[in-house]
N, C-alpha and C. Protein backbone atom coordinates (compact mmCIF):
# COMPACT_ATOMS: atom_id res chain seq x y z
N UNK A 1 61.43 50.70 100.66
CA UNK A 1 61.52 49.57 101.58
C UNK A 1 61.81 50.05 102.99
N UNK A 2 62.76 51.02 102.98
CA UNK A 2 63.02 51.08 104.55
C UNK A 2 62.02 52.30 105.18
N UNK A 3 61.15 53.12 104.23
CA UNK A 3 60.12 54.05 104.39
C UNK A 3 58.98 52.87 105.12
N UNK A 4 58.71 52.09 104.59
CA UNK A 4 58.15 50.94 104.86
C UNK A 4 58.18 50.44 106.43
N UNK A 5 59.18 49.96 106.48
CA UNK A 5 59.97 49.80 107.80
C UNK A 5 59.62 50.57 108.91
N UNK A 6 59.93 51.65 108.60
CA UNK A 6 60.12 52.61 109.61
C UNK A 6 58.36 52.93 110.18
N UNK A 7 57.61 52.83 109.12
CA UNK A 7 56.42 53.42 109.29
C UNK A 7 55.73 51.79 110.35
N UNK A 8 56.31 50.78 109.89
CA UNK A 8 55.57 49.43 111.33
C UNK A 8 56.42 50.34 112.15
N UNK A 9 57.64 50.72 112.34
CA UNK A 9 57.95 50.34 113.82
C UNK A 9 57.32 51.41 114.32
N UNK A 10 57.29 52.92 113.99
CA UNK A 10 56.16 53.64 114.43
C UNK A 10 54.55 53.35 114.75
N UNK A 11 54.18 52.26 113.94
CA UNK A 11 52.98 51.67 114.13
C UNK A 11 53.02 50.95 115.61
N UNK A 12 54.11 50.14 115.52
CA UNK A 12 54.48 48.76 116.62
C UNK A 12 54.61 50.21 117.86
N UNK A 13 55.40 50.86 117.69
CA UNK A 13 55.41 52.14 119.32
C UNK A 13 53.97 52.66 119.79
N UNK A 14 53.66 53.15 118.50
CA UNK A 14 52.23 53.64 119.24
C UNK A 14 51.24 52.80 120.08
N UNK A 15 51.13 51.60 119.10
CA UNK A 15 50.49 50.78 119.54
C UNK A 15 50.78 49.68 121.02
N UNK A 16 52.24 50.10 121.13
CA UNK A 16 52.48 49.54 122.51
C UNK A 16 52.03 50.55 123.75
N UNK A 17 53.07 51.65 123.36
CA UNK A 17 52.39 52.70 124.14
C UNK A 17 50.69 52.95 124.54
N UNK A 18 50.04 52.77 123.51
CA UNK A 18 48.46 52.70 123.56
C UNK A 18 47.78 51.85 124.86
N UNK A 19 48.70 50.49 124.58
CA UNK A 19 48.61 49.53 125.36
C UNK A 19 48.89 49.55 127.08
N UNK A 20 49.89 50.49 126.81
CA UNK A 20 50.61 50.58 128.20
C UNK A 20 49.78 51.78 128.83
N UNK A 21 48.95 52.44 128.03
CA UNK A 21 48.35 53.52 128.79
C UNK A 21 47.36 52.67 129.22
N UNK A 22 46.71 52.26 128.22
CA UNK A 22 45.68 51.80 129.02
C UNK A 22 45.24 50.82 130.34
N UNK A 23 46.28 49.54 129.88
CA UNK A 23 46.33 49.34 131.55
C UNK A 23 46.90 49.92 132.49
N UNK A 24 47.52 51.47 132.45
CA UNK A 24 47.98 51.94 133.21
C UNK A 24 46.48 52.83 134.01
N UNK A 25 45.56 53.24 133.12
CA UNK A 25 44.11 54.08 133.36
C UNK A 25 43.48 53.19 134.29
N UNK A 26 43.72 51.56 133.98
CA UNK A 26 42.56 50.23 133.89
C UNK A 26 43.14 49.91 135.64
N UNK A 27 44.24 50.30 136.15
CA UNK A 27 45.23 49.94 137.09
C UNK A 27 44.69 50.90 138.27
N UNK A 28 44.67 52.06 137.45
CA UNK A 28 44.22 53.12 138.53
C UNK A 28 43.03 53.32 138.99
């Protein structure tokens, strides 16, 4: 369960980060 867990919130980071790069590329 908490293997579980841990593996969204690593999902949820990347995928923000992903996010934040890209409008950061989209900006420049």
């Amino acid at each position: 369960m908490f293997t579980l867990l841990f593996i969204e919130l690593c999902f949820r980071f990347f995928t923000m980060t992903k996010l934040m790069s890209i409008s950061t590329f989209s900006f420049l």
